[in-house]
Protein backbone atom coordinates (compact mmCIF):
# COMPACT_ATOMS: atom_id res chain seq x y z
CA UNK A 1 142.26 13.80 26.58
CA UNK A 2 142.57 15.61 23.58
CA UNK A 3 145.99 17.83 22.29
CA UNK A 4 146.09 21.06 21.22
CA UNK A 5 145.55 20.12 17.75
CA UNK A 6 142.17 18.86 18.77
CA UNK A 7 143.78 15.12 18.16
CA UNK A 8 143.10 12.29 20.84
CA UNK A 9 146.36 11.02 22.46
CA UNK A 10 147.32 7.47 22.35
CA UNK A 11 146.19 5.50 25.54
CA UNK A 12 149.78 4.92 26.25
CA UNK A 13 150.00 8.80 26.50
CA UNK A 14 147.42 9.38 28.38
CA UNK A 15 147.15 10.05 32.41
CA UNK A 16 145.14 8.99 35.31
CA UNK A 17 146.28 11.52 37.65
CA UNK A 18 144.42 13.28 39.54
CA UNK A 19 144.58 17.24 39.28
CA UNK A 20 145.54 18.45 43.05
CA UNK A 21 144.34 22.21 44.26
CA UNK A 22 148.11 22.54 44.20
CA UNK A 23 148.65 21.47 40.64
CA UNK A 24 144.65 23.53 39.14
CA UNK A 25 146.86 26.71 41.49
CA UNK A 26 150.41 26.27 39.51
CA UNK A 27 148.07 25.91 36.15
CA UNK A 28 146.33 29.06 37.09
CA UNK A 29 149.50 30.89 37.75
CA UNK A 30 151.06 29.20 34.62
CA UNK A 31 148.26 31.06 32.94
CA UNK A 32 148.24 34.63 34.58
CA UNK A 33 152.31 34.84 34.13
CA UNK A 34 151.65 33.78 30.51
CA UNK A 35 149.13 36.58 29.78
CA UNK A 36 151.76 38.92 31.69
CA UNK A 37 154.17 37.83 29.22
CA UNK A 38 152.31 38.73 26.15
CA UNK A 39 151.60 41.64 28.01
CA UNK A 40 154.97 42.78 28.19
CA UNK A 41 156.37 41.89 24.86
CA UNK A 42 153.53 44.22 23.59
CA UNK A 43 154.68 47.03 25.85
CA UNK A 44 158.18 46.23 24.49
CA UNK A 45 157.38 46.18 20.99
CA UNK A 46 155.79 50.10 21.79
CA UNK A 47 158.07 51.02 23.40
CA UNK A 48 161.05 50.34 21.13
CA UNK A 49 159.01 51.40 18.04
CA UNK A 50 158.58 54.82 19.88
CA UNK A 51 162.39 54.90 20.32
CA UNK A 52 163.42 54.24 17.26
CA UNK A 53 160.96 57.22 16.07
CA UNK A 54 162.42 59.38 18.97
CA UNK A 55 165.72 58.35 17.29
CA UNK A 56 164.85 59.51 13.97
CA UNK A 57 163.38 62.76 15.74
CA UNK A 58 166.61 63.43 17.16
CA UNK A 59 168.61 62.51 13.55
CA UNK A 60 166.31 65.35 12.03
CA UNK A 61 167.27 67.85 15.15
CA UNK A 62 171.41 67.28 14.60
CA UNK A 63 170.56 68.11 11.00
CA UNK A 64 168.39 70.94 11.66
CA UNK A 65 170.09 74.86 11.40
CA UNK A 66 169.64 75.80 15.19
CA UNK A 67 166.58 77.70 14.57
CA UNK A 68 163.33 77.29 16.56
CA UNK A 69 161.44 74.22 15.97
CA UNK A 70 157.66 72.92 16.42
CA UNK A 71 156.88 70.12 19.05
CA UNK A 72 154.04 68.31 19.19
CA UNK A 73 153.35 66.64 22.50
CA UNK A 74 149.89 65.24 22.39
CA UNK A 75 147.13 67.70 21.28
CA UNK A 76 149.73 70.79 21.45
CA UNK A 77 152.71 72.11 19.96
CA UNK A 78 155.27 74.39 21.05
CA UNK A 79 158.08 76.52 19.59
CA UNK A 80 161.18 75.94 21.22
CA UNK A 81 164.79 76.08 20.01
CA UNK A 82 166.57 73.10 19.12
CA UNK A 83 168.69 72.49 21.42
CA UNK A 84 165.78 72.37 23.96
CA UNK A 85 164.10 70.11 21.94
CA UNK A 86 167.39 68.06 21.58
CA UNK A 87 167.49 67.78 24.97
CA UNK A 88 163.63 67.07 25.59
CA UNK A 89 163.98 64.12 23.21
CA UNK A 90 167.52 62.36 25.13
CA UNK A 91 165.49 62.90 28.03
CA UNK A 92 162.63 60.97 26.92
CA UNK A 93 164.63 58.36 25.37
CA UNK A 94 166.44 57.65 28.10
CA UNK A 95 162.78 57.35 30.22
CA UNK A 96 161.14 54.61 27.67
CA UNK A 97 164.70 52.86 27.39
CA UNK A 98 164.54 52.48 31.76
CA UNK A 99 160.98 51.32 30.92
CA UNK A 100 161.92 48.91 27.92
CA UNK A 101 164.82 46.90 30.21
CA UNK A 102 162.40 47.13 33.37
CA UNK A 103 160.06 45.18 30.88
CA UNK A 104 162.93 43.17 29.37
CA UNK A 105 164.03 41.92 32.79
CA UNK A 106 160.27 41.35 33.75
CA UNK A 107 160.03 39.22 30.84
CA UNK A 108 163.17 37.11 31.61
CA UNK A 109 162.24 36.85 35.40
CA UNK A 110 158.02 35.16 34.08
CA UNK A 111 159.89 32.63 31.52
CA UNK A 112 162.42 30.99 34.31
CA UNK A 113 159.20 30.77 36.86
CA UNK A 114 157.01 29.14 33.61
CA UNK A 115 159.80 26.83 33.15
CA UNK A 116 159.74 26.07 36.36
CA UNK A 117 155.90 26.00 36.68
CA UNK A 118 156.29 23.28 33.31
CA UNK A 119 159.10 20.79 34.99
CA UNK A 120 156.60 20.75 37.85
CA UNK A 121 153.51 20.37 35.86
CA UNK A 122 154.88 18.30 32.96
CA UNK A 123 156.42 16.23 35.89
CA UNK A 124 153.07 15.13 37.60
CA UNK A 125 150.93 15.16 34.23
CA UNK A 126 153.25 13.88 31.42
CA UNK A 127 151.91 14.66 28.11
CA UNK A 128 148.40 15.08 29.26
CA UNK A 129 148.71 18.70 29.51
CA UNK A 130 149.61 21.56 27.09
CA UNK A 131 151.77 24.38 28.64
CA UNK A 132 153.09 25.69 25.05
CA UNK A 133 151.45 28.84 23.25
């Protein structure tokens, strides 16, 4: 069989086992929760990148003179005073920072069941098969 690096293992490395429907299943989940994974630390890389401009939204608020400010959501903006839009930002900060450790704790729970997918897997198949990125 060959490796990831498209090298041929030693015989002595190699395995005769035979792949089970249970064993192709865990492989096929091993998969999906990996694409989940990658999945989420996308989402979490938005999402925190959003924050920290939310952040620096807010910094420019505090610093502001307490007149009426412009906010843009989407294709619109609005005048509103600045203590609404103080408010409108902690509000949505504190939404995307539920999100982010929804995702965070997502994350966590899909690596312990890969690592237990890989004892399982590396288990049965040895160095035969490839379960890292």
């Amino acid at each position: 069989m060959a490796s990831s690096a498209g090298e041929m293992l030693a015989p002595e490395d190699e395995s005769e086992v035979e792949v089970r429907r249970e064993d192709q299943e865990n492989i096929n989940k091993f998969g999906r929760l990996n694409a989940r994974l990658h999945e989420c630390r996308d989402e979490i890389a938005v999402l925190k990148k959003k924050l920290e401009e939310m952040d620096d939204a807010s910094t420019e608020l505090m610093m502001g003179s307490g007149d009426k400010v412009i906010l843009n959501l989407g294709n619109a903006f609005f005048e509103l005073e600045e203590e609404a839009a103080t408010e409108f930002c902690e509000d949505e900060v504190n939404v995307m920072q539920d999100i982010c450790d929804k995702l965070e704790e997502e994350e966590g729970d899909i690596v312990d069941k890969q690592n237990d997918l890989k004892k399982a897997l590396y288990g049965r198949f040895g160095k035969s098969i490839n379960l890292d990125e």
